[in-house]
PDB file of N, CA and C in Angstrom:
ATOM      1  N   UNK A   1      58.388  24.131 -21.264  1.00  0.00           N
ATOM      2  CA  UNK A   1      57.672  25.371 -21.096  1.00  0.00           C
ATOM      3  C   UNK A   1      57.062  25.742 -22.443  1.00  0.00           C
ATOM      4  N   UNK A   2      55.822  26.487 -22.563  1.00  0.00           N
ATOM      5  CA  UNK A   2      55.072  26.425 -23.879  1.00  0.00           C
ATOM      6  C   UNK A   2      54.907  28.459 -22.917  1.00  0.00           C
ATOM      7  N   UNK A   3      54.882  28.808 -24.400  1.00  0.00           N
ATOM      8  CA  UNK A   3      54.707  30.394 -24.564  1.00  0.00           C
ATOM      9  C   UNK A   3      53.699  30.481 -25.187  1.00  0.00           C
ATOM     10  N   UNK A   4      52.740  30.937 -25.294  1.00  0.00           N
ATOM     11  CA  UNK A   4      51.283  30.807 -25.910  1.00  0.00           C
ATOM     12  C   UNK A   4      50.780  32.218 -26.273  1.00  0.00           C
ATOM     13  N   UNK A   5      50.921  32.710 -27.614  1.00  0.00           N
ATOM     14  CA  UNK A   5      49.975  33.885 -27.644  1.00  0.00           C
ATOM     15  C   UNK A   5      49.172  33.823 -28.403  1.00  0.00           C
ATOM     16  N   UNK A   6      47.953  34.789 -27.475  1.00  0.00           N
ATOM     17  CA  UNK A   6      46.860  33.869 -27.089  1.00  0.00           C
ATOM     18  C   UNK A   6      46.042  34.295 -28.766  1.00  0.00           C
ATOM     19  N   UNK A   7      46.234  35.555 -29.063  1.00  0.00           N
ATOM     20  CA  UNK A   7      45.405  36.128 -30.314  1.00  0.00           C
ATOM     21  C   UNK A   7      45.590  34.940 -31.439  1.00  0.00           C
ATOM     22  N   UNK A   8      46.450  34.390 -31.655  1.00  0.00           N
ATOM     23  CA  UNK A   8      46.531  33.819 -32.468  1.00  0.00           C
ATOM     24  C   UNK A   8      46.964  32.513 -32.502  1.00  0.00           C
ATOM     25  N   UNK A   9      46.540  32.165 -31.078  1.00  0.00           N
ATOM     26  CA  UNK A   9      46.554  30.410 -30.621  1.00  0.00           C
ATOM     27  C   UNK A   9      47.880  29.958 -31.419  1.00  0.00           C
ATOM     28  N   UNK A  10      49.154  30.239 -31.550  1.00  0.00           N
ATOM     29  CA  UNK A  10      50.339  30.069 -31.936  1.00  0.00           C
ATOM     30  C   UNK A  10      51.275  29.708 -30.701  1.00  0.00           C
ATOM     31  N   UNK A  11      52.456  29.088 -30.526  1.00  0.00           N
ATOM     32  CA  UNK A  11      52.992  29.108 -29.355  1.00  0.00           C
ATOM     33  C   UNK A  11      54.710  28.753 -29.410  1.00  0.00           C
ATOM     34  N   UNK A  12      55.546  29.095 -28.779  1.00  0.00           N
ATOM     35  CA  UNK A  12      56.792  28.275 -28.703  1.00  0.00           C
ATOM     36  C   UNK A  12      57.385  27.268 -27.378  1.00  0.00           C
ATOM     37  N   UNK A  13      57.699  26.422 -27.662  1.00  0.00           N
ATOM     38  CA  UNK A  13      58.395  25.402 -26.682  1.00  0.00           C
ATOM     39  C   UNK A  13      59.546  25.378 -26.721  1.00  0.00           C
ATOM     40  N   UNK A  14      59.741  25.351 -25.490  1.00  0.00           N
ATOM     41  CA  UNK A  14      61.397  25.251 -24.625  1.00  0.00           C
ATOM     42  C   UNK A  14      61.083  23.996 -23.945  1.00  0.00           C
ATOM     43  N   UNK A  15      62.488  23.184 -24.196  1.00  0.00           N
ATOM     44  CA  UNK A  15      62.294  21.968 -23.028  1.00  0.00           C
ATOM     45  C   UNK A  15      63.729  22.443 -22.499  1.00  0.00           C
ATOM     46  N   UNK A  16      64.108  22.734 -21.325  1.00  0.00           N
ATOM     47  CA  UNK A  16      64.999  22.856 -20.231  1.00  0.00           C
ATOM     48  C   UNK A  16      64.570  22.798 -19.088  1.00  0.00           C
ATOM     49  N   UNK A  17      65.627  23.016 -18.057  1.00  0.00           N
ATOM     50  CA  UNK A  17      64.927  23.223 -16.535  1.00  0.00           C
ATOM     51  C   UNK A  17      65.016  25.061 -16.957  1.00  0.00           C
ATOM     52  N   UNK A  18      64.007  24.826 -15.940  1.00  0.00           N
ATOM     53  CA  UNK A  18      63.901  26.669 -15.575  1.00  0.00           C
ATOM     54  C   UNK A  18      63.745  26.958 -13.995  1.00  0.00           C
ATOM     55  N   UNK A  19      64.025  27.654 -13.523  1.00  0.00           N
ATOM     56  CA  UNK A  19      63.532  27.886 -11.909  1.00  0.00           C
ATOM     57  C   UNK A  19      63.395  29.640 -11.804  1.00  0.00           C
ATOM     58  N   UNK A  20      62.866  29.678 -10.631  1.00  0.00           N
ATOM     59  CA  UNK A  20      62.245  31.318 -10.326  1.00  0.00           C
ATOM     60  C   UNK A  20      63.582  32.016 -10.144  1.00  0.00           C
ATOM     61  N   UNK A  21      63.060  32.946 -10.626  1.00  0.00           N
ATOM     62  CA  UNK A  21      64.381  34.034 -10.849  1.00  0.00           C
ATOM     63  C   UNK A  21      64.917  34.028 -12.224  1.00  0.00           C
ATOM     64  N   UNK A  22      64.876  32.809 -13.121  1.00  0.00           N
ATOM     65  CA  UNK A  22      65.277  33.261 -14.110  1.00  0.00           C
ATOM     66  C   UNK A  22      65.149  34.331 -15.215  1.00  0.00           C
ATOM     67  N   UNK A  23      66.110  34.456 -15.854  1.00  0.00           N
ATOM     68  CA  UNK A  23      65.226  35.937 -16.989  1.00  0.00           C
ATOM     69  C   UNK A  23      65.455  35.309 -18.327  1.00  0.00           C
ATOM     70  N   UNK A  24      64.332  34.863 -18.801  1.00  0.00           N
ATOM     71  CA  UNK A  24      64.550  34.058 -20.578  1.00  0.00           C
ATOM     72  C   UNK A  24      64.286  35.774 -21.064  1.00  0.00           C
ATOM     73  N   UNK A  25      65.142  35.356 -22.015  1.00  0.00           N
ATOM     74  CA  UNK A  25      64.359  36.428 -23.585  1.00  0.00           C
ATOM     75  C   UNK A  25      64.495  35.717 -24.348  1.00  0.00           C
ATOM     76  N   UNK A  26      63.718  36.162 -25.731  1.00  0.00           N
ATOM     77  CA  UNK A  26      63.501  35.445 -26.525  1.00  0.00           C
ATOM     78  C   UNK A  26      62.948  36.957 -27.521  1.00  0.00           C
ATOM     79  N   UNK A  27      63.993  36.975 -28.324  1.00  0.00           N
ATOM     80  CA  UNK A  27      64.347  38.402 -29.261  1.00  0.00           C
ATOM     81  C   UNK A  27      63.811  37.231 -30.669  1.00  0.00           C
ATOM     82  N   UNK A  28      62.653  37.756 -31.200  1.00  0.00           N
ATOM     83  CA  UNK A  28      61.971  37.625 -32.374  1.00  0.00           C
ATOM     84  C   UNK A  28      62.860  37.950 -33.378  1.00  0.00           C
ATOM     85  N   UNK A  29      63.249  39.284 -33.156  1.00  0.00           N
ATOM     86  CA  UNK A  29      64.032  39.898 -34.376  1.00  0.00           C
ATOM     87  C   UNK A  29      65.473  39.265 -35.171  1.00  0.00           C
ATOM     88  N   UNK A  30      66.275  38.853 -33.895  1.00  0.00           N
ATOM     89  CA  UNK A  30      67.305  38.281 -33.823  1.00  0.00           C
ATOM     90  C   UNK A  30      67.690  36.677 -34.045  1.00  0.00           C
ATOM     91  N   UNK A  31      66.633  36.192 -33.316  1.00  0.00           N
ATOM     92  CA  UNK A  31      66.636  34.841 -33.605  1.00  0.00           C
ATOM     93  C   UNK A  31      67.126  34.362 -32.222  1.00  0.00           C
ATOM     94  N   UNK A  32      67.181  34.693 -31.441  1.00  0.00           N
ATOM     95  CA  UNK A  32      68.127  34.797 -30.214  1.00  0.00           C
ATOM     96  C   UNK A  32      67.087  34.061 -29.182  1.00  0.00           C
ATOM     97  N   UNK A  33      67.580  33.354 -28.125  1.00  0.00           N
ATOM     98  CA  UNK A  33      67.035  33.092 -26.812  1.00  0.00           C
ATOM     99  C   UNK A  33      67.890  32.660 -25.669  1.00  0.00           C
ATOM    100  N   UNK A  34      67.731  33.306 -24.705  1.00  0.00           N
ATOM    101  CA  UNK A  34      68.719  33.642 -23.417  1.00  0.00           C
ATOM    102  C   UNK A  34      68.352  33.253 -22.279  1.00  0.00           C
ATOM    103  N   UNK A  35      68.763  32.533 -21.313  1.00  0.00           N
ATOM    104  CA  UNK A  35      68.759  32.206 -19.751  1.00  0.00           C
ATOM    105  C   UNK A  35      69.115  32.961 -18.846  1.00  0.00           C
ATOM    106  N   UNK A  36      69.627  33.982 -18.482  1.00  0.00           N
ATOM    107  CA  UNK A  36      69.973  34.644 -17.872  1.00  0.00           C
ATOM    108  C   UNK A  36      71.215  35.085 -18.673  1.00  0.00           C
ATOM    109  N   UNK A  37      71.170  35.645 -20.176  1.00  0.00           N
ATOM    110  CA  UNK A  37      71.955  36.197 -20.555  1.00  0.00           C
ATOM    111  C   UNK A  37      73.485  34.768 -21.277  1.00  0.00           C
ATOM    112  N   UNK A  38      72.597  33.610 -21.261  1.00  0.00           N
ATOM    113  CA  UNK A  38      73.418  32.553 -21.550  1.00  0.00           C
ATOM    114  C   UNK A  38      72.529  32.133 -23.229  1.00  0.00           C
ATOM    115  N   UNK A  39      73.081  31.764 -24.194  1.00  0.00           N
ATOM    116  CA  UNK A  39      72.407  31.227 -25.037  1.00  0.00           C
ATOM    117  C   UNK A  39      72.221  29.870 -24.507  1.00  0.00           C
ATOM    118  N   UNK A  40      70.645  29.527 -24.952  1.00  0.00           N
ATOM    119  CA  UNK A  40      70.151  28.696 -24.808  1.00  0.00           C
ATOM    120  C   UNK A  40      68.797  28.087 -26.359  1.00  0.00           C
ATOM    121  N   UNK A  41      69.280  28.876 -27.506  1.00  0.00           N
ATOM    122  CA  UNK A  41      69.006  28.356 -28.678  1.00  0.00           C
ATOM    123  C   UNK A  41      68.357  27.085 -28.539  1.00  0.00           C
ATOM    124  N   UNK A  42      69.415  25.632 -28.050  1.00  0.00           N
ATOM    125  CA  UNK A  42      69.100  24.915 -28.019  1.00  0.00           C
ATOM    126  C   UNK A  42      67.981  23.913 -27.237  1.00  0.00           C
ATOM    127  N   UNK A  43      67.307  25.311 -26.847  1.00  0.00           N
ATOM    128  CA  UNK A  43      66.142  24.262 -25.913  1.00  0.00           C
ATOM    129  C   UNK A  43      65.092  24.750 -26.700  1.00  0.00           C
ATOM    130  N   UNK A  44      65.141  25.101 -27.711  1.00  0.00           N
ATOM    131  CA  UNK A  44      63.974  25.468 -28.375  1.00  0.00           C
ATOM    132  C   UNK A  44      63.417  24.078 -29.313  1.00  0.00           C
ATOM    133  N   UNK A  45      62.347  23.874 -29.422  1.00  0.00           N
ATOM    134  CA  UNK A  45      61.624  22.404 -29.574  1.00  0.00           C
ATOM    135  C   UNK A  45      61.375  23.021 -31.121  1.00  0.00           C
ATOM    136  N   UNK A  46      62.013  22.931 -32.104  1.00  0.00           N
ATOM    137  CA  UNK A  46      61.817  23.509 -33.616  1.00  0.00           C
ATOM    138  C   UNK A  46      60.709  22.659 -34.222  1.00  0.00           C
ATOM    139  N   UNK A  47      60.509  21.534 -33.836  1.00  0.00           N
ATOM    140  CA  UNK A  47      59.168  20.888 -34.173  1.00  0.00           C
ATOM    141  C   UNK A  47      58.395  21.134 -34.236  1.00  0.00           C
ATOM    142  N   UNK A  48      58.131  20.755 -32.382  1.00  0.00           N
ATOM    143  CA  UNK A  48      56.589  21.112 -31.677  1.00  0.00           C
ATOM    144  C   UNK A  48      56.373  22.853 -31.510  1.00  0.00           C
ATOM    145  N   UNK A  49      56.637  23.592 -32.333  1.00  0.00           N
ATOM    146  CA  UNK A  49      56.457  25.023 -31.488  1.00  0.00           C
ATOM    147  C   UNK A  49      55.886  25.738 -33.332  1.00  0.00           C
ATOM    148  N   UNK A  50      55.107  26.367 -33.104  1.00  0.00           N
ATOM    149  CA  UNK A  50      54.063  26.905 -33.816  1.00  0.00           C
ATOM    150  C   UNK A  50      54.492  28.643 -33.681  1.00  0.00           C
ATOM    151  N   UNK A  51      55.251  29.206 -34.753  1.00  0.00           N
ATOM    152  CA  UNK A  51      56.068  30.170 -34.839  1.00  0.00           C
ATOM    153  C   UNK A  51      54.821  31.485 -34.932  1.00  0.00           C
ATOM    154  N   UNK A  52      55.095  32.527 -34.112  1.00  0.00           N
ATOM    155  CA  UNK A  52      54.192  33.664 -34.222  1.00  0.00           C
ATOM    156  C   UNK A  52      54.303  34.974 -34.471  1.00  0.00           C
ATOM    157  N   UNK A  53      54.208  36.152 -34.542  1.00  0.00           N
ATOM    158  CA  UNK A  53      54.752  37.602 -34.510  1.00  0.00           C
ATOM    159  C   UNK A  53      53.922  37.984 -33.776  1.00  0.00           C
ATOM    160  N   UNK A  54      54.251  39.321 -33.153  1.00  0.00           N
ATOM    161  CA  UNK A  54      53.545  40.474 -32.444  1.00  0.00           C
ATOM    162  C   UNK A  54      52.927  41.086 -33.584  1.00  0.00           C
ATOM    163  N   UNK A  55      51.684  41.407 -32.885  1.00  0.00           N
ATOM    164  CA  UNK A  55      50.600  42.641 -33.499  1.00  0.00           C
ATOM    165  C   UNK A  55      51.137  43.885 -33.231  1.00  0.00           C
ATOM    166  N   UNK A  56      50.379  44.465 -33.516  1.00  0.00           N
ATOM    167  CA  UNK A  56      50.570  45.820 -33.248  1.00  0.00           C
ATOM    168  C   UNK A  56      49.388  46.219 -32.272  1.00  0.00           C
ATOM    169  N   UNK A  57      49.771  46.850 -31.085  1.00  0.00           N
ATOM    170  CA  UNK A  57      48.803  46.727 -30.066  1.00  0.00           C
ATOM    171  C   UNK A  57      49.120  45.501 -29.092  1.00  0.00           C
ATOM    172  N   UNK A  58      48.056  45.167 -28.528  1.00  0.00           N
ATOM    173  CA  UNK A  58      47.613  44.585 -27.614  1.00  0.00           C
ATOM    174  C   UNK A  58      48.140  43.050 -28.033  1.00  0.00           C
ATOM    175  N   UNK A  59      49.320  42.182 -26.629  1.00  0.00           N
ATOM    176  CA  UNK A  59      49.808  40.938 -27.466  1.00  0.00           C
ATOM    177  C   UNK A  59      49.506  39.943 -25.817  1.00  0.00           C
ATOM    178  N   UNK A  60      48.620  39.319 -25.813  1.00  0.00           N
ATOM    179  CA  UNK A  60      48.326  38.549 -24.408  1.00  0.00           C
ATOM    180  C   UNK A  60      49.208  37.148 -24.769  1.00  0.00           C
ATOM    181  N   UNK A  61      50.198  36.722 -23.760  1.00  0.00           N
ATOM    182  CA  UNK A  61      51.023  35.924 -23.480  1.00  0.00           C
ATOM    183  C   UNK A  61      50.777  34.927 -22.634  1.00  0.00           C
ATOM    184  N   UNK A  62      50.664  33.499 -22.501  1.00  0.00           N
ATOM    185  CA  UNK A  62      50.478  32.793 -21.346  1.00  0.00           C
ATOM    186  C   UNK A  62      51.958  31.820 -21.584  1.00  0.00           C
ATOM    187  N   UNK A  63      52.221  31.608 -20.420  1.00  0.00           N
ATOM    188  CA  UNK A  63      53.018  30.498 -20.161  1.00  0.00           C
ATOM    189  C   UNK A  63      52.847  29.378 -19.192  1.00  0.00           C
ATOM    190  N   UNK A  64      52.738  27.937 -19.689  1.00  0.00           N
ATOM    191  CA  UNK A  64      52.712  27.002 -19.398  1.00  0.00           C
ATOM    192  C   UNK A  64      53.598  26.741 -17.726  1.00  0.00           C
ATOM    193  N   UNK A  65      54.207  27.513 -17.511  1.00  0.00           N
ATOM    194  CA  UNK A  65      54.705  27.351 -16.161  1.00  0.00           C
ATOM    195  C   UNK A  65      54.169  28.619 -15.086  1.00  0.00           C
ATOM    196  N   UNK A  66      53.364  28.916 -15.425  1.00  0.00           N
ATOM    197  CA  UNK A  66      53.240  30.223 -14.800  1.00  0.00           C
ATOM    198  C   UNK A  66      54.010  31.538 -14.223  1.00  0.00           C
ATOM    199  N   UNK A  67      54.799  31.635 -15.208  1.00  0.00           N
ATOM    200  CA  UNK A  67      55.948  32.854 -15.615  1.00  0.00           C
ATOM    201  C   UNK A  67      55.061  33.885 -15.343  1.00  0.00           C
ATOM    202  N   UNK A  68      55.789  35.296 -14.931  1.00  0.00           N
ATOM    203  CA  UNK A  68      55.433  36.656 -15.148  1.00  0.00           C
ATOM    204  C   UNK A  68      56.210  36.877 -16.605  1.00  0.00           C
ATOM    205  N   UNK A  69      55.172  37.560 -17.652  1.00  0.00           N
ATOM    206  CA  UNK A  69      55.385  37.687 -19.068  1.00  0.00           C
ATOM    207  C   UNK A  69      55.456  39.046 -18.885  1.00  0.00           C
ATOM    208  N   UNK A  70      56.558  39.947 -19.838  1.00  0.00           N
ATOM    209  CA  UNK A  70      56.948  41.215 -20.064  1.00  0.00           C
ATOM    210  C   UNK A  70      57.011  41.050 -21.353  1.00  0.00           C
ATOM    211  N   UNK A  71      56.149  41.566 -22.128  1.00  0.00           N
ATOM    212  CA  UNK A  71      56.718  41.806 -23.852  1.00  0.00           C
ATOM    213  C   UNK A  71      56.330  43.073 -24.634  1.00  0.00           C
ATOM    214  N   UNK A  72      57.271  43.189 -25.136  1.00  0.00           N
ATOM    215  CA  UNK A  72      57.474  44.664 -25.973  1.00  0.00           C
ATOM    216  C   UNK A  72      57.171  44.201 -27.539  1.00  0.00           C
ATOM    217  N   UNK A  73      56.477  45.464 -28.067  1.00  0.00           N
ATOM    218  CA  UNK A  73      56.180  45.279 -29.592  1.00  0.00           C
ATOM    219  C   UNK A  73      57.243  46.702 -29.676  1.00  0.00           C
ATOM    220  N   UNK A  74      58.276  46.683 -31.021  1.00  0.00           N
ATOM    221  CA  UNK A  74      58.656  47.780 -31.350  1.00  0.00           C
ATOM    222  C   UNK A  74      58.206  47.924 -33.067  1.00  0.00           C
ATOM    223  N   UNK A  75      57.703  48.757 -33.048  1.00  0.00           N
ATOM    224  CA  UNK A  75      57.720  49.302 -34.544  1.00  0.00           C
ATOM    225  C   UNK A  75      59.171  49.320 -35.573  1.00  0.00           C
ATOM    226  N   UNK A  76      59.508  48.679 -36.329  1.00  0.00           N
ATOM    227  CA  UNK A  76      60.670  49.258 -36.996  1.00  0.00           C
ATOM    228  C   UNK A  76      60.383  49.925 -38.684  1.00  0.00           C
ATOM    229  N   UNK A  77      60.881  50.967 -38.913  1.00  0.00           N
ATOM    230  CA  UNK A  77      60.195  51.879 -39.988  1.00  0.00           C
ATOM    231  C   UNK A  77      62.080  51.191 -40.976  1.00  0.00           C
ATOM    232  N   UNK A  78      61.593  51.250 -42.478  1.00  0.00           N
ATOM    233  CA  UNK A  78      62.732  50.863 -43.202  1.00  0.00           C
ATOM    234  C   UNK A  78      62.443  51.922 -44.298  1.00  0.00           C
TER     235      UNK A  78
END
């Protein structure tokens, strides 16, 4: 599975199975990525995957499997 955003032609790869219904996250902040609340770190392709951040505003997402994409930008003030 390839995550693609799109502003900045950047992307990440997962090689696992996936099927409908699942719920990945994938927490930027944390370093974290989840299957339904299972770590799954290890399907992340650290190679092939082209590391990105959220803008601020507007962040268009495609996925290579044709996922419904939900993503949140949060501001954090320090």
């Amino acid at each position: 599975m390839r995550l693609l955003h799109v502003e900045s032609q950047k992307y990440i790869r997962l090689k696992g199975v996936y099927q409908a219904g699942n719920v990945i996250v994938i927490d930027m902040v944390t370093g974290k990525i989840t299957q339904n609340g299972r770590n799954i770190l290890s399907d992340l392709d650290m190679v092939n995957s082209r590391y990105f951040a959220f803008d601020s505003g507007v962040n268009t997402l495609n996925c290579s499997i044709g996922a419904t994409i939900t993503s949140e930008f949060r501001e954090v003030y320090l």
